[in-house]
C-alpha atoms as a PDB file:
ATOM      1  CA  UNK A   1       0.000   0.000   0.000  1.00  0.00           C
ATOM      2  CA  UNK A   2       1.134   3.034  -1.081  1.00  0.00           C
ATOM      3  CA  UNK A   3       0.365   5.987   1.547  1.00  0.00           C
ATOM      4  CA  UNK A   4      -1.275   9.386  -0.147  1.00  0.00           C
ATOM      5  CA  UNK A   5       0.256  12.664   1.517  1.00  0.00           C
ATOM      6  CA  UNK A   6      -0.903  16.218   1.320  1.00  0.00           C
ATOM      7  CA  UNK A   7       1.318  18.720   2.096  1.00  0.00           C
ATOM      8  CA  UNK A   8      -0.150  21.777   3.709  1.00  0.00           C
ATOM      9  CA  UNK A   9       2.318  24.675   3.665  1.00  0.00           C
ATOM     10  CA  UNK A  10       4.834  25.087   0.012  1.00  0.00           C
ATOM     11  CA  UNK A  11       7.427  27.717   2.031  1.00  0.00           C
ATOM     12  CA  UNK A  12      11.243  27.020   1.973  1.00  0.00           C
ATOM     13  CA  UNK A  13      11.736  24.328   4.008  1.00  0.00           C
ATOM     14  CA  UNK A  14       9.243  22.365   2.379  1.00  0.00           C
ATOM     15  CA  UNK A  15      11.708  21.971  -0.303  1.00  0.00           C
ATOM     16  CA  UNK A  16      13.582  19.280   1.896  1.00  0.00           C
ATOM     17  CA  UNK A  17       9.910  17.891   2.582  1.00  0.00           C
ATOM     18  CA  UNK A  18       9.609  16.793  -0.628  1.00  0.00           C
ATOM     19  CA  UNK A  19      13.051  15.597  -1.236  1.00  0.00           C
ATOM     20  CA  UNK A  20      12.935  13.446   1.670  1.00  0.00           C
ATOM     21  CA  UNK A  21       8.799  11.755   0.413  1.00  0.00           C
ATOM     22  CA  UNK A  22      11.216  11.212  -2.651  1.00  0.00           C
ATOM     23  CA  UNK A  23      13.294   8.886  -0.912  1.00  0.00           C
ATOM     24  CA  UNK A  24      10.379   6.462   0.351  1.00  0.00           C
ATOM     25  CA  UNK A  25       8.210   6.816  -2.778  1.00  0.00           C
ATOM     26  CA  UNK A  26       7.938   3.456  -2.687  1.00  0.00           C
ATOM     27  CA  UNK A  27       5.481   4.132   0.245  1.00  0.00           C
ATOM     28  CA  UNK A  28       4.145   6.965   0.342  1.00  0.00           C
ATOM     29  CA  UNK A  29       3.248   9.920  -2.302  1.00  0.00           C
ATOM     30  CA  UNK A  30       2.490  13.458  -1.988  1.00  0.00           C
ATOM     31  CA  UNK A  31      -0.626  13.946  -3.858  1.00  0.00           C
ATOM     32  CA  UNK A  32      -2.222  17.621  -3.323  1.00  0.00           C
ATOM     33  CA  UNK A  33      -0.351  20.477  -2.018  1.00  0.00           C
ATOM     34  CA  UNK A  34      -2.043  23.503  -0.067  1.00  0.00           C
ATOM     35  CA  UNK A  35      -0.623  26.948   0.308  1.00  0.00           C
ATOM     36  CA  UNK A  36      -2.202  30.685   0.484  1.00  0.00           C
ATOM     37  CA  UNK A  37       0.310  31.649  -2.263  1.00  0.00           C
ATOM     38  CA  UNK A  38      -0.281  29.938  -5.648  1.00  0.00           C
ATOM     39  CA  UNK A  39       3.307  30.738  -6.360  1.00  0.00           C
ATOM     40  CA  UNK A  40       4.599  29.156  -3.689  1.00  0.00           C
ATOM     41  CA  UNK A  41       2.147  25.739  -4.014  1.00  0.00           C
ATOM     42  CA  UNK A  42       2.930  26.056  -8.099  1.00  0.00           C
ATOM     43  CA  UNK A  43       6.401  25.941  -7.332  1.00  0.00           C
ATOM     44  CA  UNK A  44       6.176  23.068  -5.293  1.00  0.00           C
ATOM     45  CA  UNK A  45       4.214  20.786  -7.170  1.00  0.00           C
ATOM     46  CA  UNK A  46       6.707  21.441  -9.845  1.00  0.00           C
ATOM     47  CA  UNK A  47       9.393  19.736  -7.709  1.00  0.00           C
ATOM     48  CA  UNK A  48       6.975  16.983  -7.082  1.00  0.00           C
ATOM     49  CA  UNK A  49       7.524  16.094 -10.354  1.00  0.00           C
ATOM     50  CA  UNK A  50       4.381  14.230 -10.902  1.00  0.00           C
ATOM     51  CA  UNK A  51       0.152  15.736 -11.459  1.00  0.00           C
ATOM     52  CA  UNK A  52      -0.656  16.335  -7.756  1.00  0.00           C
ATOM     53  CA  UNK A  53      -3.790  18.432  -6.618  1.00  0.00           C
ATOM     54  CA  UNK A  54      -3.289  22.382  -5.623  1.00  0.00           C
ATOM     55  CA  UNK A  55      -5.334  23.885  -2.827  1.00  0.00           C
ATOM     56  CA  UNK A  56      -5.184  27.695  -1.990  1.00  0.00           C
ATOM     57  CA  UNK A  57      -7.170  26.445   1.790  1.00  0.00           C
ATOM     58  CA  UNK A  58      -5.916  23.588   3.398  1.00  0.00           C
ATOM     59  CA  UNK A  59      -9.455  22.873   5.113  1.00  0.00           C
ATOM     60  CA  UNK A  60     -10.210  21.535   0.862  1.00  0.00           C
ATOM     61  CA  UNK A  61      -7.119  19.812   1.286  1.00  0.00           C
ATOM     62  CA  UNK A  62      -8.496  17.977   4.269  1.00  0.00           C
ATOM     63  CA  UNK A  63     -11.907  17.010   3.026  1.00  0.00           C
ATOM     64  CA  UNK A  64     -10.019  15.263   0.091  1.00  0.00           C
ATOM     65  CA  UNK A  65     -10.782  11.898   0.738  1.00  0.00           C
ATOM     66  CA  UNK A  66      -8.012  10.016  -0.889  1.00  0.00           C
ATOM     67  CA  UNK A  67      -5.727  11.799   1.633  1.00  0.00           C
ATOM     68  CA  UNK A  68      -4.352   9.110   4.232  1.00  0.00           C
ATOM     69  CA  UNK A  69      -1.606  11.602   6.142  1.00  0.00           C
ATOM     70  CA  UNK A  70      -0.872  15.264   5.687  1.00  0.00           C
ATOM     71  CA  UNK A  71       2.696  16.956   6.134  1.00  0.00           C
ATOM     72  CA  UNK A  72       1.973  20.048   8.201  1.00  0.00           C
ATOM     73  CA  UNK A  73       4.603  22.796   7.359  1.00  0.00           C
ATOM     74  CA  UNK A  74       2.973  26.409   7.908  1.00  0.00           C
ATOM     75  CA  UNK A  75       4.176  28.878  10.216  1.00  0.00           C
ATOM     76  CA  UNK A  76       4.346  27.995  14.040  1.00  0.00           C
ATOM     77  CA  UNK A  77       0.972  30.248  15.152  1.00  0.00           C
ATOM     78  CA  UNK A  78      -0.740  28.216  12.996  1.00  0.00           C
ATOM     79  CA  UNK A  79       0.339  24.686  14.118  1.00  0.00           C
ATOM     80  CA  UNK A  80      -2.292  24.109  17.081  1.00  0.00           C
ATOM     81  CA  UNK A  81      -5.473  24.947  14.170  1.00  0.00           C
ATOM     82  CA  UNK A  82      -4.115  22.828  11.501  1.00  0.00           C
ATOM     83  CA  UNK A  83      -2.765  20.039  13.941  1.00  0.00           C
ATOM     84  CA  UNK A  84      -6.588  20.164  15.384  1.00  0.00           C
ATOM     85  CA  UNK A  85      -8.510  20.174  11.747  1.00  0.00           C
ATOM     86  CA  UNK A  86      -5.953  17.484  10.784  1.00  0.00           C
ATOM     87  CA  UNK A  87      -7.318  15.176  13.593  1.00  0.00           C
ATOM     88  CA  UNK A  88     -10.845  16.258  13.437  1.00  0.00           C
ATOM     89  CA  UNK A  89     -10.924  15.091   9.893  1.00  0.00           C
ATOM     90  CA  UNK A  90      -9.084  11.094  10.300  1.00  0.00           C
ATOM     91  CA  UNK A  91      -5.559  12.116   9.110  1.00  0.00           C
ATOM     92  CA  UNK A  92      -2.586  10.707  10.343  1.00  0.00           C
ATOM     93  CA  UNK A  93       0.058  13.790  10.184  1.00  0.00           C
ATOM     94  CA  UNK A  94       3.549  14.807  10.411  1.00  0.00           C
ATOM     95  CA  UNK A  95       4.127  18.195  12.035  1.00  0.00           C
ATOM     96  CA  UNK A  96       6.939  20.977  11.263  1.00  0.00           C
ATOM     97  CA  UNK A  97       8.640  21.442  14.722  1.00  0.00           C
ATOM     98  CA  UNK A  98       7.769  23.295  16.960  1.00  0.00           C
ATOM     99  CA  UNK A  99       4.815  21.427  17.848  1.00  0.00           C
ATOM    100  CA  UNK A 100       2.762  24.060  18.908  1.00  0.00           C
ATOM    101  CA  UNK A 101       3.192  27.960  20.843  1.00  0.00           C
ATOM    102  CA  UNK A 102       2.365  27.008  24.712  1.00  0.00           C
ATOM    103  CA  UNK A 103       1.149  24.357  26.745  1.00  0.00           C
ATOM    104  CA  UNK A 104      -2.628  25.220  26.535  1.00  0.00           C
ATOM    105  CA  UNK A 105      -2.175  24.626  22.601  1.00  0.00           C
ATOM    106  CA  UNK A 106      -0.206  21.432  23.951  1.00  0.00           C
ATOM    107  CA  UNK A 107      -3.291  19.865  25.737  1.00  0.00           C
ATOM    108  CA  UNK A 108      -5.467  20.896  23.319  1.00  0.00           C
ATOM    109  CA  UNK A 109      -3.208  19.299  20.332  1.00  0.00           C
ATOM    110  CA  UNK A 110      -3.049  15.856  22.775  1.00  0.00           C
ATOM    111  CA  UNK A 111      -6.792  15.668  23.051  1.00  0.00           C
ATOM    112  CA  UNK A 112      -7.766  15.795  19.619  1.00  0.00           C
ATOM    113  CA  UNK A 113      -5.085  13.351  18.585  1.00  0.00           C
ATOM    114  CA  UNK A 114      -6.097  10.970  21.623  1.00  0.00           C
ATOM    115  CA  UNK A 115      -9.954  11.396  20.342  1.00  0.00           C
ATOM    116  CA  UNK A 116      -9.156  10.430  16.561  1.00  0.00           C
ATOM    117  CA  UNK A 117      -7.106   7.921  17.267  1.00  0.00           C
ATOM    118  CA  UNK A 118      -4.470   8.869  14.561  1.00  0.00           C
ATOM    119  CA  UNK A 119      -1.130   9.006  14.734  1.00  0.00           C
ATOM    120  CA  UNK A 120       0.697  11.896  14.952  1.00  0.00           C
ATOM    121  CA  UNK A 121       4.767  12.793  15.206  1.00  0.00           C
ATOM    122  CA  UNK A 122       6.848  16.276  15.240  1.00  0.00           C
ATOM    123  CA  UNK A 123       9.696  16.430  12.247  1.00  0.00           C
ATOM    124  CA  UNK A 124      12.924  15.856  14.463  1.00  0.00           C
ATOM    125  CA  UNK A 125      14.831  14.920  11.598  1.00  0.00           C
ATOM    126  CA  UNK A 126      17.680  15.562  13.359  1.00  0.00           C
ATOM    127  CA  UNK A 127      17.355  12.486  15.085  1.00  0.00           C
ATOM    128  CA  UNK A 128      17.882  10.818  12.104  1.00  0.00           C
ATOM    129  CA  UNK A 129      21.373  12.090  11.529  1.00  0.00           C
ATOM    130  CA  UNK A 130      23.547   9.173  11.428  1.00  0.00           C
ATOM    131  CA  UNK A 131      26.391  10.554  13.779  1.00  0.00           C
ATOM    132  CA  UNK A 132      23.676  11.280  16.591  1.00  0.00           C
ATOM    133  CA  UNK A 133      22.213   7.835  15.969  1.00  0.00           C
ATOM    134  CA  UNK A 134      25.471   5.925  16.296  1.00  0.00           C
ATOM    135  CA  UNK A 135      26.563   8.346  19.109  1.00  0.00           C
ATOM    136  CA  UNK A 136      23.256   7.367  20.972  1.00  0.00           C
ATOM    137  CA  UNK A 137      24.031   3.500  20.323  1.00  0.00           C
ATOM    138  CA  UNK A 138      27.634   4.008  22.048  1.00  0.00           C
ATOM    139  CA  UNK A 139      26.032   5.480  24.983  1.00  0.00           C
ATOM    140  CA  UNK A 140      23.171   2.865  25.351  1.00  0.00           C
ATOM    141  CA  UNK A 141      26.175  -0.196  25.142  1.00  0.00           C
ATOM    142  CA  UNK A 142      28.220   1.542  27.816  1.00  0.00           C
ATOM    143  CA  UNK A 143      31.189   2.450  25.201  1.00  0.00           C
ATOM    144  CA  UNK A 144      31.471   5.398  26.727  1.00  0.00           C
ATOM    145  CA  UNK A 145      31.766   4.389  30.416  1.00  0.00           C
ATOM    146  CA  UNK A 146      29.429   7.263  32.364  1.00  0.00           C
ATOM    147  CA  UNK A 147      28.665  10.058  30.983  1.00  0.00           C
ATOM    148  CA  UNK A 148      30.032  13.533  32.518  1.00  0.00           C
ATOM    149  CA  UNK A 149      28.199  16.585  29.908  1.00  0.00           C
ATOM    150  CA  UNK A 150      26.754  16.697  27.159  1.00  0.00           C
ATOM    151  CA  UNK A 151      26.906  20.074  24.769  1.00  0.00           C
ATOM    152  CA  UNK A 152      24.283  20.128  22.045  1.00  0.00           C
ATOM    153  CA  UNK A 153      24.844  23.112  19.407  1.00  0.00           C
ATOM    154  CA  UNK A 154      22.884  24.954  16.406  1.00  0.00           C
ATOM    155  CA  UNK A 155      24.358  28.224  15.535  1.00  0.00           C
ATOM    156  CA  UNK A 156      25.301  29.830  12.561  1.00  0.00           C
ATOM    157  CA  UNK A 157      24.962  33.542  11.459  1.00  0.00           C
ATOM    158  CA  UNK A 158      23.124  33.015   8.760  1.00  0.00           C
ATOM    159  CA  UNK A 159      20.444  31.318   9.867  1.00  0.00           C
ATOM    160  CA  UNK A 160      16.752  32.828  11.158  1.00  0.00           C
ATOM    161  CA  UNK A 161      14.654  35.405  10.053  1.00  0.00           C
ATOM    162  CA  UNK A 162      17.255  38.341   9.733  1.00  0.00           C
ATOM    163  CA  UNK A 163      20.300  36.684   8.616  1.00  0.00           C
ATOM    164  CA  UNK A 164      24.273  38.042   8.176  1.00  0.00           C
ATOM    165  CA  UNK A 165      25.413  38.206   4.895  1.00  0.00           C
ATOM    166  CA  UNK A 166      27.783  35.570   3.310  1.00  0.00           C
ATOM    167  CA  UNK A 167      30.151  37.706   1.561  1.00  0.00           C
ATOM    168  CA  UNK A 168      30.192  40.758   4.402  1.00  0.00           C
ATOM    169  CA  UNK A 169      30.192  39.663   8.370  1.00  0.00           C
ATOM    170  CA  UNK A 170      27.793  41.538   9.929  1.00  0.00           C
ATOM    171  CA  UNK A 171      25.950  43.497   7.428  1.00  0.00           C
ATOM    172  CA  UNK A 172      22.224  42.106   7.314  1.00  0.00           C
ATOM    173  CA  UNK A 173      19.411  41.223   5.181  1.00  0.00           C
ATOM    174  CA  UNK A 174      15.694  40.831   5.517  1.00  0.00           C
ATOM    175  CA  UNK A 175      14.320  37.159   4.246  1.00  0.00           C
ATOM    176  CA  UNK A 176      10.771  37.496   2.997  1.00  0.00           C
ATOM    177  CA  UNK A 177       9.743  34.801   5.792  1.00  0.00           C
ATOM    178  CA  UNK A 178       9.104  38.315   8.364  1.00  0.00           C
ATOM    179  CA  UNK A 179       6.387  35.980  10.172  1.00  0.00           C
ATOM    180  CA  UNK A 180       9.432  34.625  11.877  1.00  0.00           C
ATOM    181  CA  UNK A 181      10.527  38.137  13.181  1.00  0.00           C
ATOM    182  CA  UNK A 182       7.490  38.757  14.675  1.00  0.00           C
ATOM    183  CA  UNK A 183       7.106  36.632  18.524  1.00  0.00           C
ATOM    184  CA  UNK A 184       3.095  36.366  18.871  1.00  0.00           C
ATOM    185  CA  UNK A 185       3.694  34.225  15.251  1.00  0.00           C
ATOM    186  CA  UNK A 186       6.541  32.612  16.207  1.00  0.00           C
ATOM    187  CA  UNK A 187       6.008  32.018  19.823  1.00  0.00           C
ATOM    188  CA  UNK A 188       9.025  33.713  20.820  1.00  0.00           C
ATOM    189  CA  UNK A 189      12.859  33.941  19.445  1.00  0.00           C
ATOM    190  CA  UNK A 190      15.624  31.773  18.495  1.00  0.00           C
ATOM    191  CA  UNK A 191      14.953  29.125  21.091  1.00  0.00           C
ATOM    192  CA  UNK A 192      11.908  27.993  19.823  1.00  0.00           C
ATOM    193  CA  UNK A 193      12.650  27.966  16.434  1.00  0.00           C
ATOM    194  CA  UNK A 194      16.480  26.959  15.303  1.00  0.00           C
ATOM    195  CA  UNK A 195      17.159  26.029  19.206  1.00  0.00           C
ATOM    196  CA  UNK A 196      14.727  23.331  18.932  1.00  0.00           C
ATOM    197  CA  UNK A 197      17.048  21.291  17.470  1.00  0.00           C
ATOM    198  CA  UNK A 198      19.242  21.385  20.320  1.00  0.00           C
ATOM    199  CA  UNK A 199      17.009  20.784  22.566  1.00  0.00           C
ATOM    200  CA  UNK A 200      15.768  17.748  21.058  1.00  0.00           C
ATOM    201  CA  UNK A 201      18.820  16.655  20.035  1.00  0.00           C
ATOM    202  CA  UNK A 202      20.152  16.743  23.732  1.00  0.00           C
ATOM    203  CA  UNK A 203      16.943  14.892  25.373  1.00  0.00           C
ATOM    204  CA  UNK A 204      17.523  12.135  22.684  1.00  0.00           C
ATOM    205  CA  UNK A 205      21.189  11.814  23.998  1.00  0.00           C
ATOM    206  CA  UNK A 206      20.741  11.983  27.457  1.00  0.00           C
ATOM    207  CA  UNK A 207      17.601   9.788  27.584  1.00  0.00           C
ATOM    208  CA  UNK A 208      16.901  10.945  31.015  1.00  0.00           C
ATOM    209  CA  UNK A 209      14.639  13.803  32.920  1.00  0.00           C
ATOM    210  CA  UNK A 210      15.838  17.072  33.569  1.00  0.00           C
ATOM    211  CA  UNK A 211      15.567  18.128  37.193  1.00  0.00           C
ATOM    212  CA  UNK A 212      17.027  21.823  36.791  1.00  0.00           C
ATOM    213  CA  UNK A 213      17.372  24.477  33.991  1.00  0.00           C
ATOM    214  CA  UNK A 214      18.260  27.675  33.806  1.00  0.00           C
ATOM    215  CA  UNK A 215      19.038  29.889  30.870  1.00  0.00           C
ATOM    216  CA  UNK A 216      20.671  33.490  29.361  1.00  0.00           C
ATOM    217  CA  UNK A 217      19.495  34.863  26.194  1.00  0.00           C
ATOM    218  CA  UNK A 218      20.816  37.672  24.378  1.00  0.00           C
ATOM    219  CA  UNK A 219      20.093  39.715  21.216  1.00  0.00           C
ATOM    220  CA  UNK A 220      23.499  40.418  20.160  1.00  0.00           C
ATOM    221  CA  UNK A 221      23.886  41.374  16.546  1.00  0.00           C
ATOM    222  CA  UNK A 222      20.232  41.040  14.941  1.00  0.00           C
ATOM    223  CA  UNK A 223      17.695  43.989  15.149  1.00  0.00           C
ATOM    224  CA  UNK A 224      14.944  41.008  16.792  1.00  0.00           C
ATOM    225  CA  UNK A 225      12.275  41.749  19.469  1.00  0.00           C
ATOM    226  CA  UNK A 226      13.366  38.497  21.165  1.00  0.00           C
ATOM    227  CA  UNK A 227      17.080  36.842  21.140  1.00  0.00           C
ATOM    228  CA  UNK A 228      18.982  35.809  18.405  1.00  0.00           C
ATOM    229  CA  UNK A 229      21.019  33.649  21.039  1.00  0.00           C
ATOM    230  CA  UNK A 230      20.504  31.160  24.043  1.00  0.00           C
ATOM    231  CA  UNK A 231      22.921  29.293  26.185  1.00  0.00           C
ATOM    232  CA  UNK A 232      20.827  27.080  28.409  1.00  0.00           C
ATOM    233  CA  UNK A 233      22.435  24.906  31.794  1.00  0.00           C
ATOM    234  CA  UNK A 234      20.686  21.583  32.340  1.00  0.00           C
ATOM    235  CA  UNK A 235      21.392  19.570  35.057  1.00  0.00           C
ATOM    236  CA  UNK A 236      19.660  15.307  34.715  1.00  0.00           C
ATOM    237  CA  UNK A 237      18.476  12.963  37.227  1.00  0.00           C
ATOM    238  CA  UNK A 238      21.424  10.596  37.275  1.00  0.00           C
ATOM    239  CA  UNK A 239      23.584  14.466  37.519  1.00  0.00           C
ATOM    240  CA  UNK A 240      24.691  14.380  33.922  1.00  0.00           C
ATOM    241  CA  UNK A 241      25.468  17.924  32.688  1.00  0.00           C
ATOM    242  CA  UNK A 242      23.569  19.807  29.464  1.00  0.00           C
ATOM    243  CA  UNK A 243      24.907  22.716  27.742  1.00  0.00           C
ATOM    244  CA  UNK A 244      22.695  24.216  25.122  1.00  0.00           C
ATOM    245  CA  UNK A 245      24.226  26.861  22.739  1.00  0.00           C
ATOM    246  CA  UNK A 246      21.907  27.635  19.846  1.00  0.00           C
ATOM    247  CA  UNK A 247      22.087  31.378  17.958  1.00  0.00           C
ATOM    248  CA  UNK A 248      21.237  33.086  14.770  1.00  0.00           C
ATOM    249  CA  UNK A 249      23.579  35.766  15.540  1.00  0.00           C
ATOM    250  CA  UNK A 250      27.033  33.973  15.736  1.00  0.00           C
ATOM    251  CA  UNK A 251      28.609  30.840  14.735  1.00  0.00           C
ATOM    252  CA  UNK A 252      29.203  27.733  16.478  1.00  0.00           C
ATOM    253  CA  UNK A 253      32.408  27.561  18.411  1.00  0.00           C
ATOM    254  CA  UNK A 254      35.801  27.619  15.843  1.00  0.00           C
ATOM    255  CA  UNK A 255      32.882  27.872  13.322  1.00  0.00           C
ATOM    256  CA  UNK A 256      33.091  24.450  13.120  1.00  0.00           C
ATOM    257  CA  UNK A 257      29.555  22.711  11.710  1.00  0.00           C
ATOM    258  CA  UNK A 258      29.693  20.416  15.296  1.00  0.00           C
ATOM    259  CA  UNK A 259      26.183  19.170  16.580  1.00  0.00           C
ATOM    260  CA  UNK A 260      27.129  18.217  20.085  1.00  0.00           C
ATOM    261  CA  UNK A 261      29.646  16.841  22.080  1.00  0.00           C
ATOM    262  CA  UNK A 262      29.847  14.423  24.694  1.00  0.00           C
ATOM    263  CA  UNK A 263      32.480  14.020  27.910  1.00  0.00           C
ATOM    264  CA  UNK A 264      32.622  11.055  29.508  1.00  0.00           C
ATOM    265  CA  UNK A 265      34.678   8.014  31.454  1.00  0.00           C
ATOM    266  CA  UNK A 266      35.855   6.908  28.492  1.00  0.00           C
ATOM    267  CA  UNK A 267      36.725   9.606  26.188  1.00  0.00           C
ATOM    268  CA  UNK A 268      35.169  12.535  23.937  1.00  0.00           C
ATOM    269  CA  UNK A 269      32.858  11.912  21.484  1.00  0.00           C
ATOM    270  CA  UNK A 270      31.655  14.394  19.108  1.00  0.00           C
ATOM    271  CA  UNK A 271      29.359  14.774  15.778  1.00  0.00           C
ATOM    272  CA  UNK A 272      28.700  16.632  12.543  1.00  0.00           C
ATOM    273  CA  UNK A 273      25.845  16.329  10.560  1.00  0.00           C
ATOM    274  CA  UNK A 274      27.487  13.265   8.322  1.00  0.00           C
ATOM    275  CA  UNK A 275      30.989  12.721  10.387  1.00  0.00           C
ATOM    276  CA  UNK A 276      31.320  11.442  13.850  1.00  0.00           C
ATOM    277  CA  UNK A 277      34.993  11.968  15.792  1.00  0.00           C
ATOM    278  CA  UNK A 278      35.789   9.741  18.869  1.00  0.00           C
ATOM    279  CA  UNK A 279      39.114  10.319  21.397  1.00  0.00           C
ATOM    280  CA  UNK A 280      39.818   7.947  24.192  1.00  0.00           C
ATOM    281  CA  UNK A 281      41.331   8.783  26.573  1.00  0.00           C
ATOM    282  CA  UNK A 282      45.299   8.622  26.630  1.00  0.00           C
ATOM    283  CA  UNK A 283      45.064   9.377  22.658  1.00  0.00           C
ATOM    284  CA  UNK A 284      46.002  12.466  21.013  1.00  0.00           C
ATOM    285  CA  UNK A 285      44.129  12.097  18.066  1.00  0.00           C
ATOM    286  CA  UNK A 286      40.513  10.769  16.990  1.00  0.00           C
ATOM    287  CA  UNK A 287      39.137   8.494  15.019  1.00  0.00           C
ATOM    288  CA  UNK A 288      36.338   9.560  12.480  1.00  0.00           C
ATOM    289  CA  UNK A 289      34.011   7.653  11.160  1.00  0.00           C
ATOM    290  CA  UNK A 290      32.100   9.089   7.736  1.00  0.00           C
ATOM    291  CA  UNK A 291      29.035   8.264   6.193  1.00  0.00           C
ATOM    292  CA  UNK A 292      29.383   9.078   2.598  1.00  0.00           C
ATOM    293  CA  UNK A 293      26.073   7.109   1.236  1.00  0.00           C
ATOM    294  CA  UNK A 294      24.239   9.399   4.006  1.00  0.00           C
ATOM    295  CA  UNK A 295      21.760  11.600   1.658  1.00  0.00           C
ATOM    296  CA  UNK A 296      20.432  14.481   4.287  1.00  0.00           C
ATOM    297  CA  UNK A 297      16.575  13.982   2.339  1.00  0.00           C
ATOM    298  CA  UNK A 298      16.233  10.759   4.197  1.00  0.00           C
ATOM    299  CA  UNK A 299      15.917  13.151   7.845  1.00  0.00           C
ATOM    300  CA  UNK A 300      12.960  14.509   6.672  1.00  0.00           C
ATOM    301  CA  UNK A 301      11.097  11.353   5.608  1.00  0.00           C
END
């Protein structure tokens, strides 16, 4: 069986969307697209490559009854609604992260899902990087010995609504997506959007509950009602360390493209998106492990 997919939202990102249905078109199909801009939708149905079905309201989109799941990719304030008409109307769904604004949008997301009985999941695809994968299986075998901290990191200046020109540090640019610039649509700043990733990322790895957290966020170099940057301190049950460092406004530390890094008995282990670097200790230099058959689509499918 062959799983039909509408795709509710045609902005940037969904451009990775549809790469990654590519990749298991064996199973599943995108077969109507919904979007407010008929630019935007025409453009993505182009990518799809094949006839699919263009909606300018994704409530038409729903009531199509050949749809069996829907790929929800709008912007964040409108999550909860869609989420909610998704369930109402029998369709499984993927969601664009973040899941939803607050926790009343939270319960209300949990009880329509729980009444429809669909099933329902929140686009981590970082999750599905293989150096966080592997680094997760090292931890769960005890390869590591016990773990002391773990650092999870997303930064990059040109990331986020306002971003920093490649070609001059510092000067900046406005991106047409301005709903991100505004925090009643977004649901706040940086954290909620890019430091999502993080966050999930380091939950995954530490596999435990966090007991204390405490944060500092800063607007540093972007003209943004709420931060560009946000170093968070998380302390877990078993007294494992978190470090969160996630920012549109500056890069990642040597701007290095590093994901997270873990200290522990054994050694340092630390990822990219597609390498994976491992020191024990007494060694002065790591072994890395690539994954060149890795194709970055498969994350988001």
């Amino acid at each position: 069986m062959t799983l039909k997919i509408g795709l509710i939202g045609c902005g940037g990102i969904t451009e990775s969307h549809v790469e990654g249905w590519k990749t298991v078109a064996d199973r599943a199909r995108i077969v109507a697209v919904a979007d407010v801009s008929e630019a935007n939708a025409k453009a993505r149905a182009a990518q799809i490559g094949h006839p699919v079905t263009i909606y300018s309201d994704y409530r038409d989109l729903l009531a199509d009854e050949q749809i069996d799941a829907v790929d929800i990719a709008l912007p964040h304030h409108l999550h909860c609604e869609s989420i909610v008409a998704a369930a109402e109307a029998g369709k499984h769904l993927m969601t664009e992260k973040p899941l939803c604004l607050d926790l009343d949008e939270a319960a209300a997301i949990a009880a329509a899902v729980k009444k429809s009985g669909i099933t329902m999941m929140t686009g981590h695809n970082q999750l599905f990087f293989p150096s966080v994968l592997q680094a997760k299986q090292m931890i769960m075998q005890g390869d590591l010995g016990k773990v002391y901290m773990i650092d999870s990191i997303d930064a990059g200046a040109r990331r986020g609504p306002l971003s920093l020109n490649k070609a001059t540090w510092g000067a900046t640019q406005q991106r047409a997506e301005t709903w991100r610039s505004d925090p009643a649509k977004m649901g706040g700043g940086e954290l909620i959007d890019t430091g999502y990733h993080p966050t999930y990322r380091m939950l995954f790895l530490a596999g435990q509950k966090p007991v204390e957290v405490s944060a500092v966020l800063g607007t540093y170099r972007l003209p943004l009602k709420r931060e560009d940057t946000a170093n968070l301190l998380i302390k877990f049950e078993d007294g494992v360390t978190g470090r969160i460092f996630s920012s549109w406004g500056v890069q990642t530390p040597g701007g290095r493209p590093m994901l997270f890094n873990i200290s522990a008995e054994a050694g340092q282990l630390w990822g990219e998106m597609d390498k994976l670097y491992y020191l024990p200790v007494g060694f002065q230099n790591p072994a890395v492990v690539e994954y060149p058959g890795w194709d970055y689509a498969r994350s988001f499918a």
